[in-house]
C-alpha atoms as a PDB file:
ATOM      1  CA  UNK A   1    -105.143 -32.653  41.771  1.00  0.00           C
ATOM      2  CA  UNK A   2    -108.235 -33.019  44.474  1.00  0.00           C
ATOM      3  CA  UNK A   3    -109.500 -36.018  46.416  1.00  0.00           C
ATOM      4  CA  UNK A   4    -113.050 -36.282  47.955  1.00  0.00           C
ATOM      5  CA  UNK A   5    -111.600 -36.618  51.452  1.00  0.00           C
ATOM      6  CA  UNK A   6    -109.625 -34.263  53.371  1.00  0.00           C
ATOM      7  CA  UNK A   7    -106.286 -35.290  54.069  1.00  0.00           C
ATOM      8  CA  UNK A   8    -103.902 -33.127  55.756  1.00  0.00           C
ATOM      9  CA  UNK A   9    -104.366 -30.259  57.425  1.00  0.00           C
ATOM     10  CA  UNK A  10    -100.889 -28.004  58.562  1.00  0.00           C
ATOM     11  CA  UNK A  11    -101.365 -25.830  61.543  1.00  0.00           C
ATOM     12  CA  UNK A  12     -98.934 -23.208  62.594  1.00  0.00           C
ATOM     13  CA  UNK A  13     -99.368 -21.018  64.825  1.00  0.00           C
ATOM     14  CA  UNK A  14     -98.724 -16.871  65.487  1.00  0.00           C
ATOM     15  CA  UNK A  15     -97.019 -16.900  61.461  1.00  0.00           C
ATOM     16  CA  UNK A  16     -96.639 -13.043  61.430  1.00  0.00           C
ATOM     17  CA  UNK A  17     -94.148 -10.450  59.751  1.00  0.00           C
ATOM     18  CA  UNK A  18     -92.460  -8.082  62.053  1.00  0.00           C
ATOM     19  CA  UNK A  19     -93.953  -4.442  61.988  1.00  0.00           C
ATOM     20  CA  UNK A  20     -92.454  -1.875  62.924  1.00  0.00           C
ATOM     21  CA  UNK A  21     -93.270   0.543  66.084  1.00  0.00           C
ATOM     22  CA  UNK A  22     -94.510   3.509  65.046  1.00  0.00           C
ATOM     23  CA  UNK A  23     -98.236   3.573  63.623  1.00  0.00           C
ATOM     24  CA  UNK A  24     -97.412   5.128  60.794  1.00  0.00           C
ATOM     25  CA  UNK A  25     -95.037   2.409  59.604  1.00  0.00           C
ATOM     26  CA  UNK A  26     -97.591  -0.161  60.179  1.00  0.00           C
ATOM     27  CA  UNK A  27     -98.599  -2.851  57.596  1.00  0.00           C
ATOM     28  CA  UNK A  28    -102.027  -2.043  56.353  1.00  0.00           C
ATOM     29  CA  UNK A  29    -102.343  -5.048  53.900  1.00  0.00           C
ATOM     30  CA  UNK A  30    -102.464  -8.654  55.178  1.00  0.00           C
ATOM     31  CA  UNK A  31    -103.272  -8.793  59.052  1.00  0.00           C
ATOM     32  CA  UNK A  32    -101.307 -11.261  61.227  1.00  0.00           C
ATOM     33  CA  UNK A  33    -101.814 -14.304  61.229  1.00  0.00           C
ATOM     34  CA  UNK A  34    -102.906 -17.042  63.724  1.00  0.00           C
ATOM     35  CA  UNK A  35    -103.513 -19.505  62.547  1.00  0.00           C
ATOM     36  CA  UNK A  36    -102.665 -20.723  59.197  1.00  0.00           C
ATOM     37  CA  UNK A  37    -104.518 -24.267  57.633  1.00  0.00           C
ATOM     38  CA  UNK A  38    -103.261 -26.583  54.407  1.00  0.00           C
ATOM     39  CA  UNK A  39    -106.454 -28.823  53.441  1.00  0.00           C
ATOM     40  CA  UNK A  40    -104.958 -31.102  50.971  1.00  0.00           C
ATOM     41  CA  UNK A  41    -107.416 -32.557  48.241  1.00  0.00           C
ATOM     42  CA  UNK A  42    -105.977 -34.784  45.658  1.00  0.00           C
ATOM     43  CA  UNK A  43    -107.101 -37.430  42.393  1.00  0.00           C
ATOM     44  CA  UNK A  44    -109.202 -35.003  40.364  1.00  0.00           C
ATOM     45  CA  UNK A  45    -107.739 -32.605  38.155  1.00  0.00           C
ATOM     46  CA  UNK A  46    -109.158 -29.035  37.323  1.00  0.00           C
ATOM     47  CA  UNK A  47    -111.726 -29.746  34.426  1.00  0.00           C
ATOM     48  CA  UNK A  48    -113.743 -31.994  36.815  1.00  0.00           C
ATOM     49  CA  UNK A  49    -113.948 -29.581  39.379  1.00  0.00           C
ATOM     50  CA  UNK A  50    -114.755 -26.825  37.820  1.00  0.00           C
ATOM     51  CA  UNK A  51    -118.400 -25.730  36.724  1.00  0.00           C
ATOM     52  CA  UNK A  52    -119.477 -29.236  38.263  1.00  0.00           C
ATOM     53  CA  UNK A  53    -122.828 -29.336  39.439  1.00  0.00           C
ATOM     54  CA  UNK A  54    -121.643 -32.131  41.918  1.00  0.00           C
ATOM     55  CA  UNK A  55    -119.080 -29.761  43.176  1.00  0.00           C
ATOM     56  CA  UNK A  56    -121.709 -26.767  44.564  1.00  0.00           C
ATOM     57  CA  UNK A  57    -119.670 -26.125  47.613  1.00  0.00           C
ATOM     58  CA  UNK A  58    -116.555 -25.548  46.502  1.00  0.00           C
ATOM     59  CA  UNK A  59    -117.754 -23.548  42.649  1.00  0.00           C
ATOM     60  CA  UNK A  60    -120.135 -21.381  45.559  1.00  0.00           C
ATOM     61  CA  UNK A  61    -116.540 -20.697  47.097  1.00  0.00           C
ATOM     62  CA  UNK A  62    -114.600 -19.447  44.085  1.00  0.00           C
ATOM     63  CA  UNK A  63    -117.626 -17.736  42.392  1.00  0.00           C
ATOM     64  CA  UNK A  64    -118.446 -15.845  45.762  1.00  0.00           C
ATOM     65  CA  UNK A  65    -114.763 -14.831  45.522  1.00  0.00           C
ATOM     66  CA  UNK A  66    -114.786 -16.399  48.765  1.00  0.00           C
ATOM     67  CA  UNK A  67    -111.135 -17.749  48.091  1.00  0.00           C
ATOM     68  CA  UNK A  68    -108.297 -16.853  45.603  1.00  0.00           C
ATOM     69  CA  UNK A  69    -107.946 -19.799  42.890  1.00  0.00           C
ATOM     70  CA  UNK A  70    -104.389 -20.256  41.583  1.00  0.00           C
ATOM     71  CA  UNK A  71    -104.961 -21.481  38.099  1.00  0.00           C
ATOM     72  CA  UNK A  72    -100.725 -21.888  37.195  1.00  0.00           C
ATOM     73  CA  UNK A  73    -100.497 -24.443  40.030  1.00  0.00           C
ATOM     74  CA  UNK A  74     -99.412 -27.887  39.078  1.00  0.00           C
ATOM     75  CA  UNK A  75     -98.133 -31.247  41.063  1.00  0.00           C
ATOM     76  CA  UNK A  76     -94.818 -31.884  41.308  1.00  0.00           C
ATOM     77  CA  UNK A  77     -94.270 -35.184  40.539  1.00  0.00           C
ATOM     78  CA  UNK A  78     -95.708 -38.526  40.213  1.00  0.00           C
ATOM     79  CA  UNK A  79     -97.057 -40.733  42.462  1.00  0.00           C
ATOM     80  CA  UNK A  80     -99.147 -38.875  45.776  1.00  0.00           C
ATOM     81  CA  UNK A  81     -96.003 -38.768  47.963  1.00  0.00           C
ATOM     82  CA  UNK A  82     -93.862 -37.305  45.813  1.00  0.00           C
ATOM     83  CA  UNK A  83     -95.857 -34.106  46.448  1.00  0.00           C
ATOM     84  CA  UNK A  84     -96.761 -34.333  49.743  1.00  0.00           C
ATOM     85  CA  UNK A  85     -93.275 -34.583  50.669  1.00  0.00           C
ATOM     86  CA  UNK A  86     -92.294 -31.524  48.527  1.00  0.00           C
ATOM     87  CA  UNK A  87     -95.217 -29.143  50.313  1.00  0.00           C
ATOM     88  CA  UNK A  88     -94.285 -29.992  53.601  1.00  0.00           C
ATOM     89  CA  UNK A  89     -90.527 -30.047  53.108  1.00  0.00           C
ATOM     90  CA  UNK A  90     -89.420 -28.688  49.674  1.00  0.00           C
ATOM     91  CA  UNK A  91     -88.249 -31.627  48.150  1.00  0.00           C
ATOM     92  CA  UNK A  92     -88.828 -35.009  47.292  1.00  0.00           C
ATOM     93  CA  UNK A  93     -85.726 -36.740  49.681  1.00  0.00           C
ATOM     94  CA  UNK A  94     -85.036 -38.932  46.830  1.00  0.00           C
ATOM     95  CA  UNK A  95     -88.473 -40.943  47.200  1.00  0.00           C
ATOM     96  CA  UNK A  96     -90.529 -41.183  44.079  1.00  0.00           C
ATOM     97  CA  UNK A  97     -92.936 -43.359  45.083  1.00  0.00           C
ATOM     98  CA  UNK A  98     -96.079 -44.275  47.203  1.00  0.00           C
ATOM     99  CA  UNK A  99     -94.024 -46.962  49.858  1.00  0.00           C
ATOM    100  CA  UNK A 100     -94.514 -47.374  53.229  1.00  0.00           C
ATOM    101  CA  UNK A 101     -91.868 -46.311  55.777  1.00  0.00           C
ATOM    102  CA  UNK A 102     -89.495 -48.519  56.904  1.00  0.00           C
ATOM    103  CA  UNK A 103     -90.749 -48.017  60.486  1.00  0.00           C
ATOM    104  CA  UNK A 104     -88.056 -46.858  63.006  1.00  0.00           C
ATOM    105  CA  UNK A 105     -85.292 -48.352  61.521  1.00  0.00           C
ATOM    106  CA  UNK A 106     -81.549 -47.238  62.315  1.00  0.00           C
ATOM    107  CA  UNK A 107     -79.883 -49.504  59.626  1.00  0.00           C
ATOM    108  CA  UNK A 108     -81.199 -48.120  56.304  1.00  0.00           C
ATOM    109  CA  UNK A 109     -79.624 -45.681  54.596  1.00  0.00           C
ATOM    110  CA  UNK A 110     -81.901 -42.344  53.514  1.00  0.00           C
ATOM    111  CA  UNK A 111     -82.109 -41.765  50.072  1.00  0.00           C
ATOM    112  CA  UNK A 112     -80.786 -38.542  50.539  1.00  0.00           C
ATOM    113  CA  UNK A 113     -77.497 -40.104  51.611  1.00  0.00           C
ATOM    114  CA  UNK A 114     -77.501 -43.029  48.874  1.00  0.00           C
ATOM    115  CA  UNK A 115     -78.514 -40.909  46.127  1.00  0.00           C
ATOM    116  CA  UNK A 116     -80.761 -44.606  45.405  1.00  0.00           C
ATOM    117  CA  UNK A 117     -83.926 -43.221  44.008  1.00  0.00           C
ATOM    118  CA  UNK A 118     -87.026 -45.152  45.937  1.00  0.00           C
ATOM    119  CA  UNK A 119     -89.083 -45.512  42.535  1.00  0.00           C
ATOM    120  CA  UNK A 120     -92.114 -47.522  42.058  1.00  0.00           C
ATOM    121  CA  UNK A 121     -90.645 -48.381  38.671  1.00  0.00           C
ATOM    122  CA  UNK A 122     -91.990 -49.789  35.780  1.00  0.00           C
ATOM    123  CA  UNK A 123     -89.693 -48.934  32.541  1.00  0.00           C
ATOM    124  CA  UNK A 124     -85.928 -48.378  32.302  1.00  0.00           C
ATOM    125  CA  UNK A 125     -84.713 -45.517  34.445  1.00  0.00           C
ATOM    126  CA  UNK A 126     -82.280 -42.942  33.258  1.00  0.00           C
ATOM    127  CA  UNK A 127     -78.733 -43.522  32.402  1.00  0.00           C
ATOM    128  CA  UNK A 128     -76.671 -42.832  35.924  1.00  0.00           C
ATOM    129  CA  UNK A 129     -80.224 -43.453  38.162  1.00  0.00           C
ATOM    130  CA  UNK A 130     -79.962 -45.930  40.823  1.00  0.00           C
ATOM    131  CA  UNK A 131     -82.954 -47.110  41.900  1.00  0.00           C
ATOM    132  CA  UNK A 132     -84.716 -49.070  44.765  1.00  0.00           C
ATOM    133  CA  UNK A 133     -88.107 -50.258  45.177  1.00  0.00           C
ATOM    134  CA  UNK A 134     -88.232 -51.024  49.140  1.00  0.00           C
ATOM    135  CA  UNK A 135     -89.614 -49.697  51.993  1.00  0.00           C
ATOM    136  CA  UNK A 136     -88.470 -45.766  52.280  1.00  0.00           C
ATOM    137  CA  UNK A 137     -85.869 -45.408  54.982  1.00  0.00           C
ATOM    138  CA  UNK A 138     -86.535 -42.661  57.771  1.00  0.00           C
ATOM    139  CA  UNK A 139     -85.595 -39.423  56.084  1.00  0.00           C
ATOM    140  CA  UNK A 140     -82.954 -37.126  58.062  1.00  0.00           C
ATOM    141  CA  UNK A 141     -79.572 -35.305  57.600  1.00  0.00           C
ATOM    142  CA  UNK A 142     -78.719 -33.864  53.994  1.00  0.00           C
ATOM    143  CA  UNK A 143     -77.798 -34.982  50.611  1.00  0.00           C
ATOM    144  CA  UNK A 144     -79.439 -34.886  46.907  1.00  0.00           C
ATOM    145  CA  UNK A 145     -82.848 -35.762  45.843  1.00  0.00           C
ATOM    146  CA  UNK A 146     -84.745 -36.954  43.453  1.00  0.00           C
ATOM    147  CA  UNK A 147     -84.444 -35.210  40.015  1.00  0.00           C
ATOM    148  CA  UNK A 148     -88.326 -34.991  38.703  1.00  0.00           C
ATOM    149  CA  UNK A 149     -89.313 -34.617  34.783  1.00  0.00           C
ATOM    150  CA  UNK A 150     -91.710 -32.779  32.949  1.00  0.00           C
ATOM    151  CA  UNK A 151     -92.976 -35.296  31.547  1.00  0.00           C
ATOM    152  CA  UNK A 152     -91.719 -38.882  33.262  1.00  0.00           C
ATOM    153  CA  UNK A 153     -91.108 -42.039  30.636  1.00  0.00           C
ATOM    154  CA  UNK A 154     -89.907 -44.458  32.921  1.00  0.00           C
ATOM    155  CA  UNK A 155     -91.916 -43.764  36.713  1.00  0.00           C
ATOM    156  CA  UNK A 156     -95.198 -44.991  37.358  1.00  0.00           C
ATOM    157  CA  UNK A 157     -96.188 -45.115  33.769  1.00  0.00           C
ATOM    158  CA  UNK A 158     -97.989 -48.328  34.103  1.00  0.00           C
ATOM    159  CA  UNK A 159    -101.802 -47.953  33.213  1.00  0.00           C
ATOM    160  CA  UNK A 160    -104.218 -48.663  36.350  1.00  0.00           C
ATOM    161  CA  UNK A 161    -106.807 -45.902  38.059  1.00  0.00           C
ATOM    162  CA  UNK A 162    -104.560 -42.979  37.292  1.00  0.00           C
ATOM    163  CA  UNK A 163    -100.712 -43.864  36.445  1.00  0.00           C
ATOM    164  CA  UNK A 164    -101.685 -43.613  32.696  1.00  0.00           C
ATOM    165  CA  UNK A 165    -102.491 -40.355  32.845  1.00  0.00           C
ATOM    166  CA  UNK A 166    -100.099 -39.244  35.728  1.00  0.00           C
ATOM    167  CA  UNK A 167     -97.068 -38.704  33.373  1.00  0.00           C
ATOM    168  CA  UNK A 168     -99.142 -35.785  31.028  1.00  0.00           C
ATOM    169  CA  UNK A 169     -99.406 -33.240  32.891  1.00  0.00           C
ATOM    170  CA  UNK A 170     -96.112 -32.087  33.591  1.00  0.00           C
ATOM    171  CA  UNK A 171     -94.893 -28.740  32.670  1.00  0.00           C
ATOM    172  CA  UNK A 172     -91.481 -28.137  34.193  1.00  0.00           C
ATOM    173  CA  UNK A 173     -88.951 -30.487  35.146  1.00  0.00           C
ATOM    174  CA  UNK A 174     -87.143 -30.018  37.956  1.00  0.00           C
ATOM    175  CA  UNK A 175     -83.316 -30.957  38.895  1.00  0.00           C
ATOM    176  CA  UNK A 176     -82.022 -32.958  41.755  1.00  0.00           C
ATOM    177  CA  UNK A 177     -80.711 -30.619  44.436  1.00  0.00           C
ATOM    178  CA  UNK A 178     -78.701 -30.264  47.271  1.00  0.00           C
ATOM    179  CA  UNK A 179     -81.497 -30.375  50.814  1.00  0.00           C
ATOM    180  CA  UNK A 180     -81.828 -31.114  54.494  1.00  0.00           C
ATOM    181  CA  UNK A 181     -83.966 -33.563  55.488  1.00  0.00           C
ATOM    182  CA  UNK A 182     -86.116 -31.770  57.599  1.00  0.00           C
ATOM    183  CA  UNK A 183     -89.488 -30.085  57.070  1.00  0.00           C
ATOM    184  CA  UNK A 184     -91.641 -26.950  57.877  1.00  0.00           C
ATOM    185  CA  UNK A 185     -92.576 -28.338  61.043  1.00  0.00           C
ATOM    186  CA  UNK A 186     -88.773 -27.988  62.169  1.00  0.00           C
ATOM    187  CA  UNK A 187     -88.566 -24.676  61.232  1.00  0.00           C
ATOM    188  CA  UNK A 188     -91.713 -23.830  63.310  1.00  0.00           C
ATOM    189  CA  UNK A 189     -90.377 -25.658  66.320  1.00  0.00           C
ATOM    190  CA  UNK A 190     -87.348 -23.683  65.823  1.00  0.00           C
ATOM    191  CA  UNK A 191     -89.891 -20.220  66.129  1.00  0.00           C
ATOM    192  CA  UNK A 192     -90.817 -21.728  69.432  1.00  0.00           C
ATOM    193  CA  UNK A 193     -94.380 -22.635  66.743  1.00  0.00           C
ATOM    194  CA  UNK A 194     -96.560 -25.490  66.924  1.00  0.00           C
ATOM    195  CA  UNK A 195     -97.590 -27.528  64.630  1.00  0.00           C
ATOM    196  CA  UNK A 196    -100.146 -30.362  63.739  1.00  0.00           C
ATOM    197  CA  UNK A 197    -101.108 -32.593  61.404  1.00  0.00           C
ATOM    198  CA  UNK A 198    -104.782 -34.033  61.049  1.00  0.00           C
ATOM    199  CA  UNK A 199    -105.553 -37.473  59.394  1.00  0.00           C
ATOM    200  CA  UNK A 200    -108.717 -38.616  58.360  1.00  0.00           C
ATOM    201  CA  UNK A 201    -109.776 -42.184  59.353  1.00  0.00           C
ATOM    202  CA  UNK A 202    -106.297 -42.385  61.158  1.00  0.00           C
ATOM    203  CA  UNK A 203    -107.196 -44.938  63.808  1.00  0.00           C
ATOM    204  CA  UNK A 204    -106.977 -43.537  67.820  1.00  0.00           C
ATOM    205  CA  UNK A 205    -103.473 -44.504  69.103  1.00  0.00           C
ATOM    206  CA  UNK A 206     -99.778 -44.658  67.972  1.00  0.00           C
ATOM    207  CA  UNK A 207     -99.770 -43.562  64.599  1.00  0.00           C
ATOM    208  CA  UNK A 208     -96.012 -45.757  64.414  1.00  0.00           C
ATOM    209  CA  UNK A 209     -96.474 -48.381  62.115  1.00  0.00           C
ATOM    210  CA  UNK A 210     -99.324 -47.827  60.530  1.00  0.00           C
ATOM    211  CA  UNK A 211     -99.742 -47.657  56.858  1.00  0.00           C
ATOM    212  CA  UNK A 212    -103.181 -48.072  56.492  1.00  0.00           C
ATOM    213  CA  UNK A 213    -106.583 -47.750  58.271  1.00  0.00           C
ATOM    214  CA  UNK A 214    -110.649 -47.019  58.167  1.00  0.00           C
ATOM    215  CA  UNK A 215    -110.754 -44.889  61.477  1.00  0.00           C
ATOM    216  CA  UNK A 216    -111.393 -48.421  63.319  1.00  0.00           C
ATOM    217  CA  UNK A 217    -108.892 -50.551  62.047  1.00  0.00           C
ATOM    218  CA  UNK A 218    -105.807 -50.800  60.609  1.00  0.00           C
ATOM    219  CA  UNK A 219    -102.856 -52.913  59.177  1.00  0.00           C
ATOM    220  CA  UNK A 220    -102.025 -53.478  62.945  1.00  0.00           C
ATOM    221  CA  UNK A 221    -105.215 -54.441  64.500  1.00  0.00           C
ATOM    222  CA  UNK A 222    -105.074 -58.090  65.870  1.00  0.00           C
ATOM    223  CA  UNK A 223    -108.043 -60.296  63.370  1.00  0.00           C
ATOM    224  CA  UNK A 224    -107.803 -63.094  65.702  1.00  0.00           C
ATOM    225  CA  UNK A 225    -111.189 -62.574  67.172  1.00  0.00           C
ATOM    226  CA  UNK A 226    -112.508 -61.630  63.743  1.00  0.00           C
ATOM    227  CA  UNK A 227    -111.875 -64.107  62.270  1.00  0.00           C
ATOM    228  CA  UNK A 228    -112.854 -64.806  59.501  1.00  0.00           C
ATOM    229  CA  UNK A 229    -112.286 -61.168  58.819  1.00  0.00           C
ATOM    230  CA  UNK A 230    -108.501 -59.671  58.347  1.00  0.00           C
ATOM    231  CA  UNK A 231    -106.553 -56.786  57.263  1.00  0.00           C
ATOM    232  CA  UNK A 232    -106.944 -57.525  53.878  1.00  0.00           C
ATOM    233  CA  UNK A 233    -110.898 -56.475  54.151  1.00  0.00           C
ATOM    234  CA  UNK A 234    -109.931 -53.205  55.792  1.00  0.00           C
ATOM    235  CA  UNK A 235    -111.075 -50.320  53.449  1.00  0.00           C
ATOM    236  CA  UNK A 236    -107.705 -48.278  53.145  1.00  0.00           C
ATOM    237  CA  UNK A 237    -109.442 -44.503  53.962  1.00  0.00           C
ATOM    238  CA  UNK A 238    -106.270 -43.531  55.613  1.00  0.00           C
ATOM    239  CA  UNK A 239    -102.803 -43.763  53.959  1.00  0.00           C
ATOM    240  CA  UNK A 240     -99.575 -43.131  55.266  1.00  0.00           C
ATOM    241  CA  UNK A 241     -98.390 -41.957  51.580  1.00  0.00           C
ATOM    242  CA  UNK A 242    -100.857 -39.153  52.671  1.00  0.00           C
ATOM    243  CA  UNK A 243     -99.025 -38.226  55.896  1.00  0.00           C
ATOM    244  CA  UNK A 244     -95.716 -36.647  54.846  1.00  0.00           C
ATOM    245  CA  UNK A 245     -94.695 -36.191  58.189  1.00  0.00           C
ATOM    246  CA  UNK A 246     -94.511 -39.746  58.997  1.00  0.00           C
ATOM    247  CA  UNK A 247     -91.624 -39.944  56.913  1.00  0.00           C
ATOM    248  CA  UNK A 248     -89.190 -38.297  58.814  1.00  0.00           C
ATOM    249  CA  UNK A 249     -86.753 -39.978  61.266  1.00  0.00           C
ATOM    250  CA  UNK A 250     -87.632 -37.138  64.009  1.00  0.00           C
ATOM    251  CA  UNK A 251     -91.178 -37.317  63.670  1.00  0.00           C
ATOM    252  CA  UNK A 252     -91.145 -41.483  64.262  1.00  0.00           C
ATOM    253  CA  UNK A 253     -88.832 -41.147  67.292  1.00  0.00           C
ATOM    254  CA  UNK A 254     -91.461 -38.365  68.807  1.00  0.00           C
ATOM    255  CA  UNK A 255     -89.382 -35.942  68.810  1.00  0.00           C
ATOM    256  CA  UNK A 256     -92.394 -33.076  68.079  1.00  0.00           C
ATOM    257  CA  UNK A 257     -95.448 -33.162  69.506  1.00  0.00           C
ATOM    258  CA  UNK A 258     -98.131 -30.658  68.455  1.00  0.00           C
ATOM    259  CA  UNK A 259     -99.448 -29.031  71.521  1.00  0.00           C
END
């Protein structure tokens, strides 16, 4: 799936295999890498991309062989965070939905621990599937996630903008597994990395708390001079359902900060 506007970018920094000393037994193929960028693009599927005159940059890209287009490359789930989640940590933590964070909490329980599924549900969930529709608890330590369908009868199956159509593209399910909530940017902290994640229209300042935002505004922004203006006219450009990261119990206490 694509979107219009950039939403994540992942850098990591000095990714590189280990080659060997002598000339002779060194790699000739892929050269090290630096630098390494994710570009996430989401809400429009491969037939509207494709061949679309509206689209010049991007065709000009892949028919100038400019970039390598993986054409057996489908989403994960159903709704956006589902997959964000899974590419920047390899699973879903047991969140199947687009909810806000439950910012900085240490009561909650993850959904890791709980095995609760946090669903945006709208039909009858499995037999033996707990669900909760709250905010998501900050996501660390280990435990199962979320078991994901091929083809999903009972998640986000509501009609609306793209729901109806979310639950028809699946085309392998994929069963809840034993994981550690943590995600690549641990392991690159770990290789004494850095990391860092870009978000458009991401107001300047804390990004704790925020859930949604024009690059000006946000959910947080005091309306009382405004007035009669409030957060319910801010245009929602940025999303935290977009930022993965902000997800992640580490990540709200500041533990990593991408230098």
């Amino acid at each position: 799936m694509m979107k219009k506007a950039v939403t994540l970018f992942l850098l990591a920094a000095g990714l590189a295999g280990t080659v060997c000393a002598q000339e002779k037994d060194v790699a000739k193929g892929v050269p090290q890498l630096n630098h390494v960028f994710v570009i996430m693009m989401e809400n429009h599927g491969y037939q509207q991309i494709i061949g679309n005159p509206n689209e010049p940059y991007l065709n000009g890209l892949m028919k100038g062989g400019k970039v390598n287009l993986a054409t057996n490359y489908f989403a994960v789930g159903h709704p956006s965070l589902t997959n964000y989640l899974e590419i920047v940590g390899g699973s879903n933590f047991g969140i199947r939905s687009d909810r806000a964070p439950d910012w900085g909490s240490t009561t909650c329980t993850p959904n890791l621990q709980s095995r609760r599924v946090n669903a945006d549900s709208y039909g009858t969930p499995p037999a033996g599937v707990s669900i909760e529709s709250g905010l998501v608890c900050p996501i660390w330590g280990s435990g199962m996630d979320a078991a994901t369908p091929a083809v999903d009868t009972w998640n986000e199956i509501t009609p609306g903008v793209f729901n109806f159509l979310a639950n028809i593209d699946g085309v392998r399910g994929m069963r809840a597994a034993q994981v550690s909530g943590q995600t690549i940017g641990d392991q690159l902290v770990r290789a004494g990395r850095n990391w860092k994640t870009y978000q458009e229209s991401l107001p300047l300042g804390t990004p704790f708390g925020v859930t949604f935002g024009n690059g000006t505004v946000s959910n947080l922004t005091d309306f009382t001079d405004l007035a009669p203006r409030s957060t319910a006219d801010v245009v929602q450009a940025y999303a935290v359902k977009h930022n993965p990261f902000a997800y992640f119990k580490n990540v709200q206490e500041g533990y990593f900060v991408g230098a």
